[in-house]
PDB file of N, CA and C in Angstrom:
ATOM      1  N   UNK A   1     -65.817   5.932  31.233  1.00  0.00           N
ATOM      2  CA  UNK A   1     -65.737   4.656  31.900  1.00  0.00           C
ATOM      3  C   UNK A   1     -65.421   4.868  33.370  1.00  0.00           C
ATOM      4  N   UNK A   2     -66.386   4.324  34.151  1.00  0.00           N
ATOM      5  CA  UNK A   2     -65.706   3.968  35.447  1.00  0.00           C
ATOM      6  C   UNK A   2     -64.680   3.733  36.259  1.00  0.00           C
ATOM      7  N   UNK A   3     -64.069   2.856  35.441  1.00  0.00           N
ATOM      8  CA  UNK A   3     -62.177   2.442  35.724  1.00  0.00           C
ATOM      9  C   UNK A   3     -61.475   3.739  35.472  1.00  0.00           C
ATOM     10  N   UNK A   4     -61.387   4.393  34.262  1.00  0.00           N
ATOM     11  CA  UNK A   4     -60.778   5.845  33.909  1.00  0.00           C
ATOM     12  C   UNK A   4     -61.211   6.564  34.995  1.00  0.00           C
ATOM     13  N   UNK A   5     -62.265   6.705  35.372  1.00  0.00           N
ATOM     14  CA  UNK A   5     -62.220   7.729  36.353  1.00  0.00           C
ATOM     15  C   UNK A   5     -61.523   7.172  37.435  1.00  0.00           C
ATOM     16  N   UNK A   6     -61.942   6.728  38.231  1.00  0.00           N
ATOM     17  CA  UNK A   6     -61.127   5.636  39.272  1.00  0.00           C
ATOM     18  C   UNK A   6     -59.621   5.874  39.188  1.00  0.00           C
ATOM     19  N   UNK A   7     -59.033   5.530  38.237  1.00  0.00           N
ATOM     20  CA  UNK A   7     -57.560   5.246  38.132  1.00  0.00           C
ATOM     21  C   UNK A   7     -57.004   7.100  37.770  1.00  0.00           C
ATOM     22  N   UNK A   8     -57.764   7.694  37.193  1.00  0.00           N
ATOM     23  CA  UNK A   8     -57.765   9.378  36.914  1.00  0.00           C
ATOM     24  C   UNK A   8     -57.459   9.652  38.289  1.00  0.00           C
ATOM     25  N   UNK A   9     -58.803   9.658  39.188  1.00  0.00           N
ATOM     26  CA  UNK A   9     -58.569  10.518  40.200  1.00  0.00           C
ATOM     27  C   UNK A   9     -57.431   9.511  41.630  1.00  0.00           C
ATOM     28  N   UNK A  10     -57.583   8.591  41.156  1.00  0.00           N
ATOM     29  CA  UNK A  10     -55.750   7.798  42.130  1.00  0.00           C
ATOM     30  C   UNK A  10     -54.864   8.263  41.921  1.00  0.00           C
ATOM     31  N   UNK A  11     -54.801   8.940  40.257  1.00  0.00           N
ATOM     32  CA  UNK A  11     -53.299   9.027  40.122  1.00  0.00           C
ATOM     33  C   UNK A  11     -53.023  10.859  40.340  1.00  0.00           C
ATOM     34  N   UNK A  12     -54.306  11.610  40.239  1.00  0.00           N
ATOM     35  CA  UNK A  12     -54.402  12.699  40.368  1.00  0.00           C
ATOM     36  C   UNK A  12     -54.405  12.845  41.941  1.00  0.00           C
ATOM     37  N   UNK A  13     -54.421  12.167  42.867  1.00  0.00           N
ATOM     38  CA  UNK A  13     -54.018  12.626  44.367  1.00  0.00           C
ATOM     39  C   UNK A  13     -53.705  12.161  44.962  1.00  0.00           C
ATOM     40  N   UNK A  14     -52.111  11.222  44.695  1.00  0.00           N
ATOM     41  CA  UNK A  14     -51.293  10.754  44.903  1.00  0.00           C
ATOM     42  C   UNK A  14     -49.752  11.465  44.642  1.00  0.00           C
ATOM     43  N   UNK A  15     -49.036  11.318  45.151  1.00  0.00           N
ATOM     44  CA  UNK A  15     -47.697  12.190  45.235  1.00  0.00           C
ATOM     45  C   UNK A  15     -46.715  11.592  43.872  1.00  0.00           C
ATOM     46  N   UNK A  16     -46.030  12.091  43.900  1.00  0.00           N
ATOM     47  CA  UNK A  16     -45.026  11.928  43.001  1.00  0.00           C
ATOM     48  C   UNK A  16     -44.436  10.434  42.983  1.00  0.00           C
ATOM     49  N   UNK A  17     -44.010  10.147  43.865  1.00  0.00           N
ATOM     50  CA  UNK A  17     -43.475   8.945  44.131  1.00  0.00           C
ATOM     51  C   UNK A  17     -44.151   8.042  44.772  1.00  0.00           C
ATOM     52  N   UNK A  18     -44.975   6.766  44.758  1.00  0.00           N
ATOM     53  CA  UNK A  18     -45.731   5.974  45.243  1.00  0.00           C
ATOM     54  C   UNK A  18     -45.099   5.080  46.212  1.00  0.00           C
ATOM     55  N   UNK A  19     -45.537   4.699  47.464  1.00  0.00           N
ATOM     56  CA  UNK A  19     -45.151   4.030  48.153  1.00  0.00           C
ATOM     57  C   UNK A  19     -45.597   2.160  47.751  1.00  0.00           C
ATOM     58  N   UNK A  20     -44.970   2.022  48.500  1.00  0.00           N
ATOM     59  CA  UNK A  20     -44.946   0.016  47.947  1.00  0.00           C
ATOM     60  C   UNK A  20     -46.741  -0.458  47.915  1.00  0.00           C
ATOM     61  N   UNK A  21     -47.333  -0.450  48.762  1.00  0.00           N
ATOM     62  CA  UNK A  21     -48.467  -0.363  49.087  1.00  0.00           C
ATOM     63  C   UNK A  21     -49.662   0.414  47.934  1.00  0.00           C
ATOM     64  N   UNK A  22     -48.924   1.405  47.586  1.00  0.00           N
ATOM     65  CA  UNK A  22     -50.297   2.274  46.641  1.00  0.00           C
ATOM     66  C   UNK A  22     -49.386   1.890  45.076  1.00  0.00           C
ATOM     67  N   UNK A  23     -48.284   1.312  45.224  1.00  0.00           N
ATOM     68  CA  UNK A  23     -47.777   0.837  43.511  1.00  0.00           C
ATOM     69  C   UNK A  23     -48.777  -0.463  43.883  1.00  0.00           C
ATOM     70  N   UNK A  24     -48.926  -1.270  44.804  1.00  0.00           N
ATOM     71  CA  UNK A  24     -49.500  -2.845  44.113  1.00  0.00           C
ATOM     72  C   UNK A  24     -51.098  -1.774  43.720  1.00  0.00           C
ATOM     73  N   UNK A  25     -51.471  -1.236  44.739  1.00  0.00           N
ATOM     74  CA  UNK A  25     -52.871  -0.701  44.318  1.00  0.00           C
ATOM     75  C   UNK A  25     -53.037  -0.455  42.841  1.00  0.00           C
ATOM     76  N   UNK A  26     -52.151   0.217  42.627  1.00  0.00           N
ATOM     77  CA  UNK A  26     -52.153   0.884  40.984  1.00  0.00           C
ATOM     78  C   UNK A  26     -51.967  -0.647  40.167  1.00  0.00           C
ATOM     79  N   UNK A  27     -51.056  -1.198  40.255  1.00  0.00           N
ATOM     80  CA  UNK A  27     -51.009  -2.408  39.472  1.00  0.00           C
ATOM     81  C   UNK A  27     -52.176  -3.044  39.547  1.00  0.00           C
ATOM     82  N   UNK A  28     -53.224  -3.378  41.090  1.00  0.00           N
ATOM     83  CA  UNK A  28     -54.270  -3.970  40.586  1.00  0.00           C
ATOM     84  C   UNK A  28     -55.125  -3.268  39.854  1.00  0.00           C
ATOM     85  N   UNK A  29     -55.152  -1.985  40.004  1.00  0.00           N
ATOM     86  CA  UNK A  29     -56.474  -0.747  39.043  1.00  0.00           C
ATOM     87  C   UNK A  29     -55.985  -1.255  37.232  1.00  0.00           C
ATOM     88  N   UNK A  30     -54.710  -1.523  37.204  1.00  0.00           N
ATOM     89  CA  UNK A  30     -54.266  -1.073  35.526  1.00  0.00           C
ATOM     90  C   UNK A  30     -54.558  -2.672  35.258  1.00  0.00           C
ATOM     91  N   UNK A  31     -54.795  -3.639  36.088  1.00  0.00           N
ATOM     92  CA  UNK A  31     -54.824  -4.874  35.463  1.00  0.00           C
ATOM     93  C   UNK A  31     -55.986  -5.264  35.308  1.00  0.00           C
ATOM     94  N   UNK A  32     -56.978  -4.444  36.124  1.00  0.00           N
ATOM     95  CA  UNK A  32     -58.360  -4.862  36.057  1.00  0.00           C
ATOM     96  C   UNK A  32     -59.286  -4.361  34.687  1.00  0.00           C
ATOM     97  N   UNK A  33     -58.389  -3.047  33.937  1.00  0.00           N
ATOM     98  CA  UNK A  33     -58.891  -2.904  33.054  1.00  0.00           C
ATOM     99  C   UNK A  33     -58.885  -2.960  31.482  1.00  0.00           C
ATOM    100  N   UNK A  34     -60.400  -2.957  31.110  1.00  0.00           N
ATOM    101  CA  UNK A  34     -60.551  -4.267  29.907  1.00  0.00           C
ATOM    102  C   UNK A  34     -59.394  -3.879  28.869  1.00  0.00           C
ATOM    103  N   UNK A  35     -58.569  -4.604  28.091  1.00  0.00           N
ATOM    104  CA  UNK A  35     -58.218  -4.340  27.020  1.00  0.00           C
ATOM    105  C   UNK A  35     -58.475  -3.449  25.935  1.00  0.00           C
ATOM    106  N   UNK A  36     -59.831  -3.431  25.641  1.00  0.00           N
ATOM    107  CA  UNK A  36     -60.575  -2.359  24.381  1.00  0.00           C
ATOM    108  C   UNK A  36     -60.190  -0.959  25.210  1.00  0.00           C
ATOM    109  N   UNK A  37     -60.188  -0.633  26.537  1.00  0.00           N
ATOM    110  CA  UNK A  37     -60.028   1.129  27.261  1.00  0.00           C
ATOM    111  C   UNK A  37     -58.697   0.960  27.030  1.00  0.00           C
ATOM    112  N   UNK A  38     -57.639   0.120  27.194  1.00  0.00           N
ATOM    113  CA  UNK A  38     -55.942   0.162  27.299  1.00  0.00           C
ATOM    114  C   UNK A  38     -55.961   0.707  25.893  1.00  0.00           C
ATOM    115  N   UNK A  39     -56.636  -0.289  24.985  1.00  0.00           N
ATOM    116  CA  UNK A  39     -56.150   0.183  23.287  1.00  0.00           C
ATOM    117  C   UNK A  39     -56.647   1.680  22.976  1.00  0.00           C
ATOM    118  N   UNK A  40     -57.907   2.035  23.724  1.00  0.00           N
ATOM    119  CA  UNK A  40     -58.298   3.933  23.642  1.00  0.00           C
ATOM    120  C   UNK A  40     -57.352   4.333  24.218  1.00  0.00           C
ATOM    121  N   UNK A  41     -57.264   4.177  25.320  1.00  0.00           N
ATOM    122  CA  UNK A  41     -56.880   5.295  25.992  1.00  0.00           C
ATOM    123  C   UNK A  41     -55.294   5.014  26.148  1.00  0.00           C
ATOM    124  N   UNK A  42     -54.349   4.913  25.257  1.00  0.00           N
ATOM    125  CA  UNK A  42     -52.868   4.493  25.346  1.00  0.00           C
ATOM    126  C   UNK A  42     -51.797   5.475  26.454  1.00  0.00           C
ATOM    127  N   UNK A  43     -52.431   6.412  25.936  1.00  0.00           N
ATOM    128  CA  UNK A  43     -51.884   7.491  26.421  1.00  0.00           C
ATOM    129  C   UNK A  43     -51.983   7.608  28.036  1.00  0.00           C
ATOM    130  N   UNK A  44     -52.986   7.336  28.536  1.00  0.00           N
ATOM    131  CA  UNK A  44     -53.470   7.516  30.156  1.00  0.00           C
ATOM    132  C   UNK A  44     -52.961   5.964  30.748  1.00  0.00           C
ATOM    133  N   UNK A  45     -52.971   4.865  29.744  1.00  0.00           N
ATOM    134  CA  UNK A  45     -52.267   3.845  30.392  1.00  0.00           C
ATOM    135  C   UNK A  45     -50.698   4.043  30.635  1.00  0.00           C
ATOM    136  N   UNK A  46     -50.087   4.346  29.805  1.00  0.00           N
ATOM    137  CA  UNK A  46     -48.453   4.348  29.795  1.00  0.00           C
ATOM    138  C   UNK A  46     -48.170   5.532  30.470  1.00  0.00           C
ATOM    139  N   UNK A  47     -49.264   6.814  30.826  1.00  0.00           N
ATOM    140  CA  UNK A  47     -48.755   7.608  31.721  1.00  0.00           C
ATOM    141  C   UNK A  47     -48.896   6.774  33.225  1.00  0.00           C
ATOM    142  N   UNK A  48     -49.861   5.946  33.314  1.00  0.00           N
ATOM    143  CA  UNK A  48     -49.717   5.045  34.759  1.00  0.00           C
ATOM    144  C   UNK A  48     -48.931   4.535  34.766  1.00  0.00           C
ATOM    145  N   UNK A  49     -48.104   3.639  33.782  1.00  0.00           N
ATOM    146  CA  UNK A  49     -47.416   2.680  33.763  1.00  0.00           C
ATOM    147  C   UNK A  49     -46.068   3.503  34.399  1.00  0.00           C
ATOM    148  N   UNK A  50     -45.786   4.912  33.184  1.00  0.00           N
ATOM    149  CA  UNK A  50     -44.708   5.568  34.050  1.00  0.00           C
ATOM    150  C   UNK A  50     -44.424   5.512  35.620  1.00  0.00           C
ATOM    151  N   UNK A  51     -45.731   6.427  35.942  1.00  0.00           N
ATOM    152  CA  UNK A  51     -45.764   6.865  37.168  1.00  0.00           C
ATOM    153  C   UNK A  51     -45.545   5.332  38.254  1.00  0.00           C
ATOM    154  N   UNK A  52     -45.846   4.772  38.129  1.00  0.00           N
ATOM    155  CA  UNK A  52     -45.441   3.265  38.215  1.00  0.00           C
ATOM    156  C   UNK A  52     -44.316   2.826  38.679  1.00  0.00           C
ATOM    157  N   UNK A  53     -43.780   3.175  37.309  1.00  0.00           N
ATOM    158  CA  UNK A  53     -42.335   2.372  37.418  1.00  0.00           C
ATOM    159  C   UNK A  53     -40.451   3.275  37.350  1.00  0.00           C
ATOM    160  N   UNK A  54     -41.603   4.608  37.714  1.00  0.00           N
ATOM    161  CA  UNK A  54     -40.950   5.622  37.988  1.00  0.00           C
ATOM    162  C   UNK A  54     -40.971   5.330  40.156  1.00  0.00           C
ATOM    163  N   UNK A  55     -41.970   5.333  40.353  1.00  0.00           N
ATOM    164  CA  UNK A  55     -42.340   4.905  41.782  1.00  0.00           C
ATOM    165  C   UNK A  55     -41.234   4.431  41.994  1.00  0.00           C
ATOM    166  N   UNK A  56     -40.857   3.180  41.425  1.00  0.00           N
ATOM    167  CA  UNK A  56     -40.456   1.783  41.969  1.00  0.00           C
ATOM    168  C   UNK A  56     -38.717   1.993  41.885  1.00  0.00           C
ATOM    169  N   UNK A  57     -38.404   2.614  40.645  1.00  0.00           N
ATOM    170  CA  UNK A  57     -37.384   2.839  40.744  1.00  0.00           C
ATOM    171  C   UNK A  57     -36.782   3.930  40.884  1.00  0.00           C
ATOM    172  N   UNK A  58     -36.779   5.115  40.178  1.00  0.00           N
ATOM    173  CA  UNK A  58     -36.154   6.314  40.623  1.00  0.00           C
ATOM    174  C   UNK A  58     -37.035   7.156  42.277  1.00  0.00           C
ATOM    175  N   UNK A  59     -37.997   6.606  42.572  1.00  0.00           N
ATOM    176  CA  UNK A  59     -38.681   6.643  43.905  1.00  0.00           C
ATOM    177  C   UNK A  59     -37.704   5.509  44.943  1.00  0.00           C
ATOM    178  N   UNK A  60     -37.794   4.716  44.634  1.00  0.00           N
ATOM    179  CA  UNK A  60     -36.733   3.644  45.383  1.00  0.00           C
ATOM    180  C   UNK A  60     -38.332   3.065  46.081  1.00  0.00           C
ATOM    181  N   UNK A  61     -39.090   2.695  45.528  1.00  0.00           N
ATOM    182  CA  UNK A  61     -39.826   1.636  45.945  1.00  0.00           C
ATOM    183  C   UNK A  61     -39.554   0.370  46.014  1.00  0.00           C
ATOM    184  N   UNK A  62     -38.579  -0.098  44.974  1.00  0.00           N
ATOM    185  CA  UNK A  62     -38.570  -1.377  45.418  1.00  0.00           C
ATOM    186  C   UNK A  62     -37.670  -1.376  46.774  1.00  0.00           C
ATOM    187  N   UNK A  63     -36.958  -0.845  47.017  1.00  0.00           N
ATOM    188  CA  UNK A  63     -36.419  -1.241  48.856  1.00  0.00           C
ATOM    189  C   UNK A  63     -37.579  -0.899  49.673  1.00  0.00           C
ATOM    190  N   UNK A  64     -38.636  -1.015  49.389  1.00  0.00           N
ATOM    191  CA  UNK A  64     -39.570  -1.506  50.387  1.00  0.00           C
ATOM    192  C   UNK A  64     -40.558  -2.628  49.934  1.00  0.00           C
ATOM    193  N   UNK A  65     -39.965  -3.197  48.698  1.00  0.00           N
ATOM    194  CA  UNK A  65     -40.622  -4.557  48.464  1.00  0.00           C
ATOM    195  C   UNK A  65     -40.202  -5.571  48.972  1.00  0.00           C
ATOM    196  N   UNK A  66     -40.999  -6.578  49.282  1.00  0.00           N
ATOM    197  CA  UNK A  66     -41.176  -7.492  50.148  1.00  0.00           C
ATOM    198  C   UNK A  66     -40.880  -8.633  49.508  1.00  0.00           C
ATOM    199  N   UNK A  67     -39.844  -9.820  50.103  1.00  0.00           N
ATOM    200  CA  UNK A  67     -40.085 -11.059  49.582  1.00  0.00           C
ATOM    201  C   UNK A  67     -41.640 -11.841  48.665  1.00  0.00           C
ATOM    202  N   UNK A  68     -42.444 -11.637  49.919  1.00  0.00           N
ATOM    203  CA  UNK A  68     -44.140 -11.729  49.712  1.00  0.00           C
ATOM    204  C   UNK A  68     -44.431 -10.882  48.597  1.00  0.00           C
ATOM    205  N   UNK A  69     -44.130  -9.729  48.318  1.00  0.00           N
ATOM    206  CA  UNK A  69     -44.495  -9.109  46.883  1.00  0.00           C
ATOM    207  C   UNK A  69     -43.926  -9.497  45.874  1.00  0.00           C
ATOM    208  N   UNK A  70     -43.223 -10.128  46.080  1.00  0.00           N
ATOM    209  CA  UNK A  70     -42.185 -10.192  44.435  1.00  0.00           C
ATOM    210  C   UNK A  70     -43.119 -11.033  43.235  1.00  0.00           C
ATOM    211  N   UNK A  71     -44.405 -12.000  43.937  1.00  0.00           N
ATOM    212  CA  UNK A  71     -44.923 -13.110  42.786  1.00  0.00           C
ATOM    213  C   UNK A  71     -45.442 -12.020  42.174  1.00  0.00           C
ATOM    214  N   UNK A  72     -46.134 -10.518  43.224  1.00  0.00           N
ATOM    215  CA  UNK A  72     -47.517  -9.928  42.463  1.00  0.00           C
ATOM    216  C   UNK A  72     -46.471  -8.923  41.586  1.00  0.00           C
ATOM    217  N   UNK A  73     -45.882  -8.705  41.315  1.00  0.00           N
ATOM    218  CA  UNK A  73     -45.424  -8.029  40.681  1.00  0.00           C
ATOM    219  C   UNK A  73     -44.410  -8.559  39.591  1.00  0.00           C
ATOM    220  N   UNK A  74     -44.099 -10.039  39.672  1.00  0.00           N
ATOM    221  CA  UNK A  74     -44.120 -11.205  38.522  1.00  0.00           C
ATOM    222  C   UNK A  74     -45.258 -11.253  37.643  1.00  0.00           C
ATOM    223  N   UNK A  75     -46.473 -11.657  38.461  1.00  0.00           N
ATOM    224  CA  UNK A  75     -47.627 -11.785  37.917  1.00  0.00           C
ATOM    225  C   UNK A  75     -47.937 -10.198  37.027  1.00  0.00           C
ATOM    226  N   UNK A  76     -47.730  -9.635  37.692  1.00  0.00           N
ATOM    227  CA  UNK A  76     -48.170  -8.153  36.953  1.00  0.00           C
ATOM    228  C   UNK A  76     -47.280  -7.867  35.374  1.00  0.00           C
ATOM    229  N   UNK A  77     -46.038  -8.347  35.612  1.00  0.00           N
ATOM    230  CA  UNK A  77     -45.102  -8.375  34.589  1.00  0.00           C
ATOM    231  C   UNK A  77     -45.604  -9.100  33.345  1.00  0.00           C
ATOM    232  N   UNK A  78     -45.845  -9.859  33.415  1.00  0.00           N
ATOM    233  CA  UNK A  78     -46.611 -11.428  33.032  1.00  0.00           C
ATOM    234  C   UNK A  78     -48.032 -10.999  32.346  1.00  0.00           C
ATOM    235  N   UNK A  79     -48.596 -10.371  33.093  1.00  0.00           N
ATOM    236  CA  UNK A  79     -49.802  -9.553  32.430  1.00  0.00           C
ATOM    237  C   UNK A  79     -49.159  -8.273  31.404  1.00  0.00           C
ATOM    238  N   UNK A  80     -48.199  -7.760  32.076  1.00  0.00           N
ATOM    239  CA  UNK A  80     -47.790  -6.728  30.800  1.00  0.00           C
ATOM    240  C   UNK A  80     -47.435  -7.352  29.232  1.00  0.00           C
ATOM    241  N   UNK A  81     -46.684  -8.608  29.724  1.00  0.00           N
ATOM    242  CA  UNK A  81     -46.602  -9.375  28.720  1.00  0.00           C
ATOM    243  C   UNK A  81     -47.479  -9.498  27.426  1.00  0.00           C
ATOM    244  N   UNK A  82     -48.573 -10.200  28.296  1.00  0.00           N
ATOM    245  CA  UNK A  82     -49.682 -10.750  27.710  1.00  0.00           C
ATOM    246  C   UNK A  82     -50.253  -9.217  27.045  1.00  0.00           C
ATOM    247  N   UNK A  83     -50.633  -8.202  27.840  1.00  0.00           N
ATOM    248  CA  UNK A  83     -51.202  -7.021  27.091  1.00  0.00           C
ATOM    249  C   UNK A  83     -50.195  -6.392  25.838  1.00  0.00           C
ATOM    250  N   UNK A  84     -48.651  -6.397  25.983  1.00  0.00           N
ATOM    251  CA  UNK A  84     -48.351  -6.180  24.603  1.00  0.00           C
ATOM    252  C   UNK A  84     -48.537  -7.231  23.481  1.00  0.00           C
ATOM    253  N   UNK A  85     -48.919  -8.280  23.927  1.00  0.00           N
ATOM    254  CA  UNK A  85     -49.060  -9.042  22.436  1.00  0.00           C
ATOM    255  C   UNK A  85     -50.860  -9.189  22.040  1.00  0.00           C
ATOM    256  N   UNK A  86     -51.390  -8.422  22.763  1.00  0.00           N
ATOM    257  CA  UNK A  86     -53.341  -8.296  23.017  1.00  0.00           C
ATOM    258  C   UNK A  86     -53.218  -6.530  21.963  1.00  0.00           C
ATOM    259  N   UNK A  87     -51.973  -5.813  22.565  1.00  0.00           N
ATOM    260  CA  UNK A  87     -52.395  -4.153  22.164  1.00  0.00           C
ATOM    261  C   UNK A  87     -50.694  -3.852  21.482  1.00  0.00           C
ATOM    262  N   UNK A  88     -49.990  -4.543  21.120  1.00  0.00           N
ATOM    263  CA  UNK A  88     -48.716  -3.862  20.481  1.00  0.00           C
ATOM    264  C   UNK A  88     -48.080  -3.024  21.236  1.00  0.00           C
ATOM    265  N   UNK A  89     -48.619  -2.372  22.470  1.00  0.00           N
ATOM    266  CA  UNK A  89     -48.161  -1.324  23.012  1.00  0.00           C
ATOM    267  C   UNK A  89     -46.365  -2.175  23.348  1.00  0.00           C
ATOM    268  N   UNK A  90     -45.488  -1.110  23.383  1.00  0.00           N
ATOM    269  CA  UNK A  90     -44.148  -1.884  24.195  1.00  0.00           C
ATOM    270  C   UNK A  90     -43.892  -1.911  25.541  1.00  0.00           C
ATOM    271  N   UNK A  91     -43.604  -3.014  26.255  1.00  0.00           N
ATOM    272  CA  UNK A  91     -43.867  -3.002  27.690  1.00  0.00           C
ATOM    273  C   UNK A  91     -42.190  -3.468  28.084  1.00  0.00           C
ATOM    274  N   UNK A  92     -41.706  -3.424  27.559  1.00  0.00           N
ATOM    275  CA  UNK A  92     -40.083  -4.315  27.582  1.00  0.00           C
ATOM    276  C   UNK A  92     -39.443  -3.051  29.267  1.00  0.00           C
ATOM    277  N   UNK A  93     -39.919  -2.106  28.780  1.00  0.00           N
ATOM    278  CA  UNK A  93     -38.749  -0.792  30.400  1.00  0.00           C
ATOM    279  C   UNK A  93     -39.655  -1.406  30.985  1.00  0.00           C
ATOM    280  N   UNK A  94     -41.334  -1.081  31.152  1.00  0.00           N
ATOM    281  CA  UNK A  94     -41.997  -1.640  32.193  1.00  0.00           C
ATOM    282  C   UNK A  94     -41.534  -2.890  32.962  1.00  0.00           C
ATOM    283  N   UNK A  95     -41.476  -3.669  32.492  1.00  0.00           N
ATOM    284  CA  UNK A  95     -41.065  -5.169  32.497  1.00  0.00           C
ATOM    285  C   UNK A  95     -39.986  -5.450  33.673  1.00  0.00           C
ATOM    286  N   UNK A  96     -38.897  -4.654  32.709  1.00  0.00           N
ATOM    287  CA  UNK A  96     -37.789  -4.596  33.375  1.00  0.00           C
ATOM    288  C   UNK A  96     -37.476  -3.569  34.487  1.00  0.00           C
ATOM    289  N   UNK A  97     -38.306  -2.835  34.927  1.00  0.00           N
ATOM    290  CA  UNK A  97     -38.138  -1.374  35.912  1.00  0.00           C
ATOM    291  C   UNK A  97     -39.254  -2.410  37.028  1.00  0.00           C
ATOM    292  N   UNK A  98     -39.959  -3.271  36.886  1.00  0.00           N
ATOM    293  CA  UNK A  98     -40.912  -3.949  38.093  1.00  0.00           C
ATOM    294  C   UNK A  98     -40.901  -5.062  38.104  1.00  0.00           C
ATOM    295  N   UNK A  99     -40.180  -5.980  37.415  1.00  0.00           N
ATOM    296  CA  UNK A  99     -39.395  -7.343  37.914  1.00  0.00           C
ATOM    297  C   UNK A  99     -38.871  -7.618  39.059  1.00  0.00           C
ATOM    298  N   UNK A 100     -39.459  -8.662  39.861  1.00  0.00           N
ATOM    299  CA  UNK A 100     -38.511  -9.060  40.910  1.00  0.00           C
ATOM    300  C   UNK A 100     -37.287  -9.302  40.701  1.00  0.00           C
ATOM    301  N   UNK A 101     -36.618  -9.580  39.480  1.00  0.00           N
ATOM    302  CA  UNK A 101     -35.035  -9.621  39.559  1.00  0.00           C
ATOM    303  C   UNK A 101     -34.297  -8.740  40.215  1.00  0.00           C
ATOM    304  N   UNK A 102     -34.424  -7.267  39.475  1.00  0.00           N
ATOM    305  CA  UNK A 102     -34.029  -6.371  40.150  1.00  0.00           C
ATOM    306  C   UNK A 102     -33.495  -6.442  41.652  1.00  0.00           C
ATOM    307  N   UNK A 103     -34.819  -6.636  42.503  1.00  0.00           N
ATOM    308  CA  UNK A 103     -34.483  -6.318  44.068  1.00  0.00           C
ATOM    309  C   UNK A 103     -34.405  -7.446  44.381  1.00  0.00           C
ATOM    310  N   UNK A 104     -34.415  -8.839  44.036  1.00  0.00           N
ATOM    311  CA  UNK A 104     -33.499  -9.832  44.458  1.00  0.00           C
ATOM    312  C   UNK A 104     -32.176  -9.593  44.138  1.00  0.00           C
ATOM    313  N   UNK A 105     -31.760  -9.077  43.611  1.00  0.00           N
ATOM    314  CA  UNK A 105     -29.946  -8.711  43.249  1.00  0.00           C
ATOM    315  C   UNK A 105     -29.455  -8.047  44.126  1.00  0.00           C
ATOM    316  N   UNK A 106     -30.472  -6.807  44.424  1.00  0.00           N
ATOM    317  CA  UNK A 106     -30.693  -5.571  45.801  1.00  0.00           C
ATOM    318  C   UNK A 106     -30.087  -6.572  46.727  1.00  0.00           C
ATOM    319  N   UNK A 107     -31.412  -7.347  47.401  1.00  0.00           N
ATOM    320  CA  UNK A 107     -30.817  -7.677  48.240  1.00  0.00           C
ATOM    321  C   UNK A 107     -30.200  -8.599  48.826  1.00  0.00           C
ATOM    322  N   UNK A 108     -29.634  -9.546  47.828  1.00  0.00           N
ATOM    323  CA  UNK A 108     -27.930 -10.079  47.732  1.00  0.00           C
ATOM    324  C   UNK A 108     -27.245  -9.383  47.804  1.00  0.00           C
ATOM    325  N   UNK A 109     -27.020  -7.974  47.431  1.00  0.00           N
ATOM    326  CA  UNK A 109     -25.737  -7.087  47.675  1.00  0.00           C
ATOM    327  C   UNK A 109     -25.720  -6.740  48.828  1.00  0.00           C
ATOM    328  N   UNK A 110     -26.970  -6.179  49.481  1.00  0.00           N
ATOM    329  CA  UNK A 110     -27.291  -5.984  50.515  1.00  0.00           C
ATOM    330  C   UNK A 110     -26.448  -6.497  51.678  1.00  0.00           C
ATOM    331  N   UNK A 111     -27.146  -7.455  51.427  1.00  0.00           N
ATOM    332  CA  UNK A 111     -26.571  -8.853  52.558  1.00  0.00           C
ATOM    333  C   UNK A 111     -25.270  -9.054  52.419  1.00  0.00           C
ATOM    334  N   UNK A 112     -24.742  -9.160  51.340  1.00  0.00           N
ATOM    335  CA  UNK A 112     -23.136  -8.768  51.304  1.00  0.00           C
ATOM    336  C   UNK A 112     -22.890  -8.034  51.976  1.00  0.00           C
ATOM    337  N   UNK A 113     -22.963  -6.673  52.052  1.00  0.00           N
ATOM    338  CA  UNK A 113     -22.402  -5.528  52.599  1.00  0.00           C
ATOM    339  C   UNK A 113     -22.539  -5.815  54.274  1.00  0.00           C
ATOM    340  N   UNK A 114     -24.198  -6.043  54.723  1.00  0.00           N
ATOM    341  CA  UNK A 114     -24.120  -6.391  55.869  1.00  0.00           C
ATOM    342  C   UNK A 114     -23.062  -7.567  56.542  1.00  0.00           C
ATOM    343  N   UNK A 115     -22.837  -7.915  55.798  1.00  0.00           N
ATOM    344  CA  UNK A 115     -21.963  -9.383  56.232  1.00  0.00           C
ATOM    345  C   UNK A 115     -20.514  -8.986  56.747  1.00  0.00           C
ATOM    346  N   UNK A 116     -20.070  -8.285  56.064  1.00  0.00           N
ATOM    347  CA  UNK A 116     -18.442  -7.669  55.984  1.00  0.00           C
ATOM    348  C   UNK A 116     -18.446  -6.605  57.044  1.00  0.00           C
ATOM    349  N   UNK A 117     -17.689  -6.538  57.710  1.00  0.00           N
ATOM    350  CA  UNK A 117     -17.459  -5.782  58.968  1.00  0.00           C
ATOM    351  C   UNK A 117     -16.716  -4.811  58.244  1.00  0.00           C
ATOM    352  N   UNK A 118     -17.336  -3.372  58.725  1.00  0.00           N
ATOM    353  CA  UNK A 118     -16.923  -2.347  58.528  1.00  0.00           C
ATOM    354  C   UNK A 118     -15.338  -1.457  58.979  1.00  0.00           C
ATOM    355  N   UNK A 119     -14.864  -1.016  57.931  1.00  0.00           N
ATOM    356  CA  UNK A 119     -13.160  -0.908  57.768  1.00  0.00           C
ATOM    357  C   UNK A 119     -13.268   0.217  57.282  1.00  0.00           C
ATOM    358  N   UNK A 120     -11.828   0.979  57.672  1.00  0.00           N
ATOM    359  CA  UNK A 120     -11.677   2.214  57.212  1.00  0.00           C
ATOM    360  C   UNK A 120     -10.377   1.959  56.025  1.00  0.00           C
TER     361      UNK A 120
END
């Protein structure tokens, strides 16, 4: 399939850790493809999904997500949704590792910290 290759060779020359910019990329490649390749190929999806949401969090991608990003990566959540109840696969870490909740909490603390004048 076309998409497999596509999403093969993205994820094959791309670095370890994805920047904010090449995670939405990947999210649009994994959403564009059909259901029947997700249910073959399980294995090459949930290794994207890792690499993903490995990016986002132990990469620290989301501190470079954007207010403006947070719907597409709602929406993307939302689609994971929908694909575990289409393919059984479990999407629940996904879910929760690329939720805007997360880095809205970020950066409320954030802003806390900035707020408070620094003390020894």
């Amino acid at each position: 399939m076309n998409g497999k290759n596509h999403l093969c060779d993205f994820l094959k020359n791309s670095p370890t850790f994805l920047r904010i910019p090449d995670e939405i990329t990947l999210m649009q490649m994994l959403s564009s493809l059909p259901v029947d390749w997700i249910r073959q190929n399980k294995s090459e999806f949930t290794d994207a999904l890792n690499k993903l949401a490995d990016s986002h969090t132990v990469g620290s991608g989301f501190v470079e997500q954007k207010e403006e990003d947070d719907a597409l990566f709602d929406q993307f959540c939302q689609w994971l949704s929908d694909i575990q109840g289409e393919t059984g696969i479990r999407m629940e870490r996904y879910i929760d590792d690329l939720s805007s909740n997360y880095v809205k909490q970020f950066r409320r603390e954030s802003a806390k910290l900035k707020s408070k004048p620094y003390q020894l």
